[in-house]
C-alpha atoms as a PDB file:
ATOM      1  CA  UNK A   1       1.894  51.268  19.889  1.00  0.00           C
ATOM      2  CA  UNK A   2       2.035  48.401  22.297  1.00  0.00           C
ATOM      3  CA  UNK A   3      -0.282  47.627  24.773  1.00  0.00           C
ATOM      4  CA  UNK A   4       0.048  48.084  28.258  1.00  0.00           C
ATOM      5  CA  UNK A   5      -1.110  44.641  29.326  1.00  0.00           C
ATOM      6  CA  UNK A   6       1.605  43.058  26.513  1.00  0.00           C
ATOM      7  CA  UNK A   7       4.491  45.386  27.808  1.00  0.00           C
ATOM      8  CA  UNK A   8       3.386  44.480  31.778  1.00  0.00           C
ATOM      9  CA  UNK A   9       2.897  40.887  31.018  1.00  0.00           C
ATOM     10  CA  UNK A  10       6.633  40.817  28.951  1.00  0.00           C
ATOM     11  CA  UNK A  11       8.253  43.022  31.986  1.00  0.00           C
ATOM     12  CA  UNK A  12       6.529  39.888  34.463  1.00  0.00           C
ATOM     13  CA  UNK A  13       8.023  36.934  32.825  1.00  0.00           C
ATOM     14  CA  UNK A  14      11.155  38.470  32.364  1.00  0.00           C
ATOM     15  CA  UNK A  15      11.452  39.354  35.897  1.00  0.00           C
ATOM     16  CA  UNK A  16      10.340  35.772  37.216  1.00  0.00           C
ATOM     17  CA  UNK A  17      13.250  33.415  35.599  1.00  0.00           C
ATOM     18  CA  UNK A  18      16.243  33.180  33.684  1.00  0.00           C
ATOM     19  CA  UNK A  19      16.934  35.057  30.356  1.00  0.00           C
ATOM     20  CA  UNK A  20      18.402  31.966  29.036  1.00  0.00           C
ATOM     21  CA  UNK A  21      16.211  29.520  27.461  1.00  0.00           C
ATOM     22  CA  UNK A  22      15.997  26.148  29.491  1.00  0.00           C
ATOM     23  CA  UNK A  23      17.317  22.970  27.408  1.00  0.00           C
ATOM     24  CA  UNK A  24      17.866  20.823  30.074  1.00  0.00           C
ATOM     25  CA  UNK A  25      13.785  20.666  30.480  1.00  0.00           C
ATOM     26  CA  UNK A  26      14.147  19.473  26.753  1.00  0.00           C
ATOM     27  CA  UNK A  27      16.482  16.760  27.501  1.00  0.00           C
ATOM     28  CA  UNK A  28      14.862  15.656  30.727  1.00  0.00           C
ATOM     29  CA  UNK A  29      11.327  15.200  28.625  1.00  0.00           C
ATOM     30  CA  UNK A  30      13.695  13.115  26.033  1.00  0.00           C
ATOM     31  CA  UNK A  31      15.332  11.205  29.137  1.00  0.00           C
ATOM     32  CA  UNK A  32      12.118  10.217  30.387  1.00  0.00           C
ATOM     33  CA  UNK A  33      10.729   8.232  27.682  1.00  0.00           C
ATOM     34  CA  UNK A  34      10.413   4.524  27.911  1.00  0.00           C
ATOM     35  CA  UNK A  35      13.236   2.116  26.983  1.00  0.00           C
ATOM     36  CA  UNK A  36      13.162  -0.054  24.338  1.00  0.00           C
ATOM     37  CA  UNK A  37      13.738  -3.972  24.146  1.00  0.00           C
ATOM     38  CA  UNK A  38      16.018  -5.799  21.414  1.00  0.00           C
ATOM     39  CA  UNK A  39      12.562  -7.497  20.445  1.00  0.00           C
ATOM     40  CA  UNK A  40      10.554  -3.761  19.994  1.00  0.00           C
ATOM     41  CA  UNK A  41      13.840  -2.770  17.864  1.00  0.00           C
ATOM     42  CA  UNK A  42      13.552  -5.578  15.401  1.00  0.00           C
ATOM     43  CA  UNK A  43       9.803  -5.291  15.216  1.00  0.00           C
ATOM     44  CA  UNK A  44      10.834  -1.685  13.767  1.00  0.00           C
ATOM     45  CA  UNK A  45      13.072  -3.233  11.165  1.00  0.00           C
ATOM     46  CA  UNK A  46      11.171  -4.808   8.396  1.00  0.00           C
ATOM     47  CA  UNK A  47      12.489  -8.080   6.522  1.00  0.00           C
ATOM     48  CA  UNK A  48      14.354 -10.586   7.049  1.00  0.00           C
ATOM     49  CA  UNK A  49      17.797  -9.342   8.402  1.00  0.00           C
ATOM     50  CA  UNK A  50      16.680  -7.723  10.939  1.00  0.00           C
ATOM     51  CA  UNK A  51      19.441  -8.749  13.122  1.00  0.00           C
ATOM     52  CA  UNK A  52      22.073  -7.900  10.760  1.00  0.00           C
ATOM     53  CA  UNK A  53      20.567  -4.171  10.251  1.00  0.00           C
ATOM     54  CA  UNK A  54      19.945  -3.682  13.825  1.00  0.00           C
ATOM     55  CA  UNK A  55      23.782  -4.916  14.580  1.00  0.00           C
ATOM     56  CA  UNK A  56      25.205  -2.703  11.841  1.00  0.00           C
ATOM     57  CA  UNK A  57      23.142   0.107  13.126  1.00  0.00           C
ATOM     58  CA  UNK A  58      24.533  -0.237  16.820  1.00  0.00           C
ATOM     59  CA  UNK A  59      27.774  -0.453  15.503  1.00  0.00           C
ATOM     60  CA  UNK A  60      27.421   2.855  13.241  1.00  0.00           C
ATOM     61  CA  UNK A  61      26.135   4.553  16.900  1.00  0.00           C
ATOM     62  CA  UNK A  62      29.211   3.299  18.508  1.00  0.00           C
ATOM     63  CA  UNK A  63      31.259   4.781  15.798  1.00  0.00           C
ATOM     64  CA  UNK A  64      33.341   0.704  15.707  1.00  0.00           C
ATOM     65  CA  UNK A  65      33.787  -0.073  11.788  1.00  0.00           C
ATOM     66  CA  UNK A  66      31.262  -2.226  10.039  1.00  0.00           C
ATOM     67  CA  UNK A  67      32.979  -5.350   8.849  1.00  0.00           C
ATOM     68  CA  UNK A  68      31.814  -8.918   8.678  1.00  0.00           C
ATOM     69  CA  UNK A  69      33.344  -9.800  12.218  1.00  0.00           C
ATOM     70  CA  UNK A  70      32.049  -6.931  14.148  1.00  0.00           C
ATOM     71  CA  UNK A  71      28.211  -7.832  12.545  1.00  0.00           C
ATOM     72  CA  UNK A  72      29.039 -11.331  13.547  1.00  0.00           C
ATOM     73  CA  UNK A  73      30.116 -10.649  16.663  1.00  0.00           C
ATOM     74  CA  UNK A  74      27.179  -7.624  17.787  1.00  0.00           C
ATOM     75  CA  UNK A  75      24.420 -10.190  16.549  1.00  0.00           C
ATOM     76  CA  UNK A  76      25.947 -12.832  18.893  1.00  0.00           C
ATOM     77  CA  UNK A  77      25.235  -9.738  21.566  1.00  0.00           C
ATOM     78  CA  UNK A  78      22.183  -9.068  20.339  1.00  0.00           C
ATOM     79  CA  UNK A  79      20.844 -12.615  20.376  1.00  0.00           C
ATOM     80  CA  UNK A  80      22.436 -12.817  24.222  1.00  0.00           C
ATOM     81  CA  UNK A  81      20.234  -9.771  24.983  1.00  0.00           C
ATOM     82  CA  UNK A  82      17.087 -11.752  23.372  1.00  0.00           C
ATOM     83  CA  UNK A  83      17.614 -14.730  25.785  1.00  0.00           C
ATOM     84  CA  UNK A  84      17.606 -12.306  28.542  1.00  0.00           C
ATOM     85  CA  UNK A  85      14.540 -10.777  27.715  1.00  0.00           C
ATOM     86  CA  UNK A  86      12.902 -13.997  27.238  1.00  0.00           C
ATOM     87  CA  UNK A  87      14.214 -15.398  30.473  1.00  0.00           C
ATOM     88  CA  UNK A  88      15.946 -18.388  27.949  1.00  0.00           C
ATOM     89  CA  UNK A  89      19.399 -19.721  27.480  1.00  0.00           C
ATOM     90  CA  UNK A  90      22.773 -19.858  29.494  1.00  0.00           C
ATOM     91  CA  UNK A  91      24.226 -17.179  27.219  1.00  0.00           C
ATOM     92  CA  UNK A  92      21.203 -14.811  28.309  1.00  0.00           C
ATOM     93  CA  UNK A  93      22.865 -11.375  28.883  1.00  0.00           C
ATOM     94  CA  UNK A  94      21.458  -7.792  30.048  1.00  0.00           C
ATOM     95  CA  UNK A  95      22.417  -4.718  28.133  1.00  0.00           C
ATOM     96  CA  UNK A  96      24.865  -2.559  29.531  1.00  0.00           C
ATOM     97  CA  UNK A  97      23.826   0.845  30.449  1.00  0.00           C
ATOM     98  CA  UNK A  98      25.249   2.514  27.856  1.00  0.00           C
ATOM     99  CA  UNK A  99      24.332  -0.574  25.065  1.00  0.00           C
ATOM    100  CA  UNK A 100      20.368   0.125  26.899  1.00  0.00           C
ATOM    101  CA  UNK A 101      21.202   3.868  25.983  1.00  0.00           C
ATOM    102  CA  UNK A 102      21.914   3.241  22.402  1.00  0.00           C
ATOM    103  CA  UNK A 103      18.892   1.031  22.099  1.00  0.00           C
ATOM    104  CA  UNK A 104      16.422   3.431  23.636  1.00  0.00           C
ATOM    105  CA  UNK A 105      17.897   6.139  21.363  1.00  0.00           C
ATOM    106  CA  UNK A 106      17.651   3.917  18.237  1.00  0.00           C
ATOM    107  CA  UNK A 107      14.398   2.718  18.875  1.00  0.00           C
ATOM    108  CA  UNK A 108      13.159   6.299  19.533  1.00  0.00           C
ATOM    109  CA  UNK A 109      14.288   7.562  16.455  1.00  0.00           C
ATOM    110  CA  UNK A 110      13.296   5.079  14.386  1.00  0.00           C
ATOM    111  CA  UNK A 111       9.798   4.638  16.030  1.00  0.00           C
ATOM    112  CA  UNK A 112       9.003   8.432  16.781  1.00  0.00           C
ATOM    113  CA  UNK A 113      10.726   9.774  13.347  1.00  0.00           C
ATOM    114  CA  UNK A 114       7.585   7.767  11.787  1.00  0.00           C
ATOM    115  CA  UNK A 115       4.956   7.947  13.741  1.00  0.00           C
ATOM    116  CA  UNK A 116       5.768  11.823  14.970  1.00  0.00           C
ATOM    117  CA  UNK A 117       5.547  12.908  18.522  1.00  0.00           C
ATOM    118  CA  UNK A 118       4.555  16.295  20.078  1.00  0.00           C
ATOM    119  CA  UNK A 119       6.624  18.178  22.563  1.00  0.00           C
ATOM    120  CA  UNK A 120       3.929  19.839  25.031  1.00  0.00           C
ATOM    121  CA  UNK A 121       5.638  22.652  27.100  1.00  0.00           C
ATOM    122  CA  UNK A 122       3.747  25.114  29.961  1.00  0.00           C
ATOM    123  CA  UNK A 123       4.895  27.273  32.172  1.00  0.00           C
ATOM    124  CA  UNK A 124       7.793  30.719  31.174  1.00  0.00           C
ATOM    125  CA  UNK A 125       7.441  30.950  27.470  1.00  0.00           C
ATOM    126  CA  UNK A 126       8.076  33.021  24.954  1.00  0.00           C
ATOM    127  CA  UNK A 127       6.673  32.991  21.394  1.00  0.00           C
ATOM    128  CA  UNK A 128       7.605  35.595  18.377  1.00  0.00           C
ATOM    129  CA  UNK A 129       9.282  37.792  20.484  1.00  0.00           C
ATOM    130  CA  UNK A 130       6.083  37.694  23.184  1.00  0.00           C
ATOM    131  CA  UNK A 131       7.187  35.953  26.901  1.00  0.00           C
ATOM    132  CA  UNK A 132       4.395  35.338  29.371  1.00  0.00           C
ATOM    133  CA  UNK A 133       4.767  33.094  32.170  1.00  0.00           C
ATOM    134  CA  UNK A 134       1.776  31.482  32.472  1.00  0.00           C
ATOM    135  CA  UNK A 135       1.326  29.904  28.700  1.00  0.00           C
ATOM    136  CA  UNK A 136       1.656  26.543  26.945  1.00  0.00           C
ATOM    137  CA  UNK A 137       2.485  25.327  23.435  1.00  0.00           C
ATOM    138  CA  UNK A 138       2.619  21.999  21.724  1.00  0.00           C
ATOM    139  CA  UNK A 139       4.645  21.428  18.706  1.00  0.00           C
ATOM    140  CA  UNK A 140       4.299  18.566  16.535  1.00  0.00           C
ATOM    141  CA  UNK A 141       7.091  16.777  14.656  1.00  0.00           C
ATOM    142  CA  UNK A 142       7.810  14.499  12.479  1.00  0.00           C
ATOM    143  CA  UNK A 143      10.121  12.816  10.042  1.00  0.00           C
ATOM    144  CA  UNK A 144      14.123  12.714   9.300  1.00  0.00           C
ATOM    145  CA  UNK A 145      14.472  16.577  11.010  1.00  0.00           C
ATOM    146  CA  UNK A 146      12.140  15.054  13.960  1.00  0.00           C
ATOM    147  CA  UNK A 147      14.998  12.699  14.816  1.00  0.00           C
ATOM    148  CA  UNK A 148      17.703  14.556  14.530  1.00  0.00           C
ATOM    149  CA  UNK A 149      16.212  17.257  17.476  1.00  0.00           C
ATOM    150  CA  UNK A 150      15.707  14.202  19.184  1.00  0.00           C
ATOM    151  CA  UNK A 151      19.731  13.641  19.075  1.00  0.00           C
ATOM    152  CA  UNK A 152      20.438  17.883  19.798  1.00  0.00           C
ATOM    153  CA  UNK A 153      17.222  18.891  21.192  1.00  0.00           C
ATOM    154  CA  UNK A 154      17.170  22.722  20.779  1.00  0.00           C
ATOM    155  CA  UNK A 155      14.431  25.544  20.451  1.00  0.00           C
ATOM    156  CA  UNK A 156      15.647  27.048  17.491  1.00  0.00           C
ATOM    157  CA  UNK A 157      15.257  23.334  15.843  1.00  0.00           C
ATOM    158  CA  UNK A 158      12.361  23.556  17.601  1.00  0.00           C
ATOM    159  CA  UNK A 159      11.233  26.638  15.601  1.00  0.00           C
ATOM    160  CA  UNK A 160      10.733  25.248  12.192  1.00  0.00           C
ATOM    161  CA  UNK A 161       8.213  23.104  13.601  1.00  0.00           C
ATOM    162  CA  UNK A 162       6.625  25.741  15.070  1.00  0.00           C
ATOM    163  CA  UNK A 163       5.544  27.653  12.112  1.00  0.00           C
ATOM    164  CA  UNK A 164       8.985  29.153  11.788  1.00  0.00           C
ATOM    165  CA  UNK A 165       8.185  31.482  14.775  1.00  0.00           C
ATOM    166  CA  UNK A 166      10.767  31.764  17.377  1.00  0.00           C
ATOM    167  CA  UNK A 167      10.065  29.746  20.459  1.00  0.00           C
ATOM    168  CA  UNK A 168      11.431  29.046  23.883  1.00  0.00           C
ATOM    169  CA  UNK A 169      10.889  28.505  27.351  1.00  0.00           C
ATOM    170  CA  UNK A 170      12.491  29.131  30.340  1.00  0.00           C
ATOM    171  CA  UNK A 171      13.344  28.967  34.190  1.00  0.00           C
ATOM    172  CA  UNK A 172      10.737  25.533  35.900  1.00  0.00           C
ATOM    173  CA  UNK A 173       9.262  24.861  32.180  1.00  0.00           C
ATOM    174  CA  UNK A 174       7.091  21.737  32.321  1.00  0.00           C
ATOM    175  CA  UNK A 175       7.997  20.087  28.935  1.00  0.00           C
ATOM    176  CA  UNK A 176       6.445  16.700  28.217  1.00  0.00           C
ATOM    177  CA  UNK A 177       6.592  14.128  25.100  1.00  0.00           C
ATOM    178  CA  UNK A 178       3.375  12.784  23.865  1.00  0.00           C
END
């Protein structure tokens, strides 16, 4: 038999916010994370072609075909985008917005797919079937799976990380990235 404080606090949340879990407060925590420079990219990359590996990976993002001239012609681009970062060079160059958008979502996947990262969330949340409105819960990730919720960030994704309980959260979530 449930109790009546679980079945009051359930009836609470539910009646306070949406019955739809909240991604957007996912993709808003991703959105907010710093960008990334060219030079923090290739510090990612080990060895010596750094360049060539960061070029062919920007190209594989941009779905463009990886053949010598394309390589050739993104590390020309990327070494533009160094000069501008170190204030050198007549061929210095700022990323694009979307270019700065691949970077930052390169360098985050790379960079947090090693090191891990934990999504903090408080506010309308449900656990295991249990919603109260007034709870947090961090879940830590890390690894290949890590990055790829990074790309689709969703709460069942988000579940296997969680100790394979269901989680979600919804309505004016506050969902952080540490």
């Amino acid at each position: 038999m449930p109790r009546s404080w679980d079945t009051n606090k359930d009836a609470e949340a539910r009646s306070n916010g949406d019955d739809m879990p909240n991604v957007d407060a996912l993709q808003g925590a991703i959105d907010r994370l710093p960008h990334w420079t060219v030079s923090d990219l290739l510090q990612e990359i080990p060895g010596r072609n750094a360049t060539n590996i960061l070029a062919q990976q920007i190209l594989r993002e941009r779905g463009v075909e990886i053949t010598k001239t394309n390589i050739s012609s993104q590390m020309r681009s990327i070494n533009r985008w160094m000069n501008y970062e170190a204030g050198t060079g007549k061929q210095a160059r700022k990323p694009s917005k979307e270019m700065q958008a691949i970077l930052n979502k390169l360098g985050r996947n790379t960079q947090m797919a090693q090191d891990g990262f934990t999504v903090a969330m408080a506010g309308d949340i449900e656990v295991a079937g249990y919603r109260r409105s007034d709870r947090t819960a961090s879940v830590h990730m890390q690894g290949a799976a890590a990055a790829k919720w990074l790309d689709n960030p969703t709460f069942e994704a988000m579940a296997q990380f969680y100790e394979g309980n269901q989680i979600a959260a919804f309505g004016d979530v506050q969902v952080d990235i540490i």
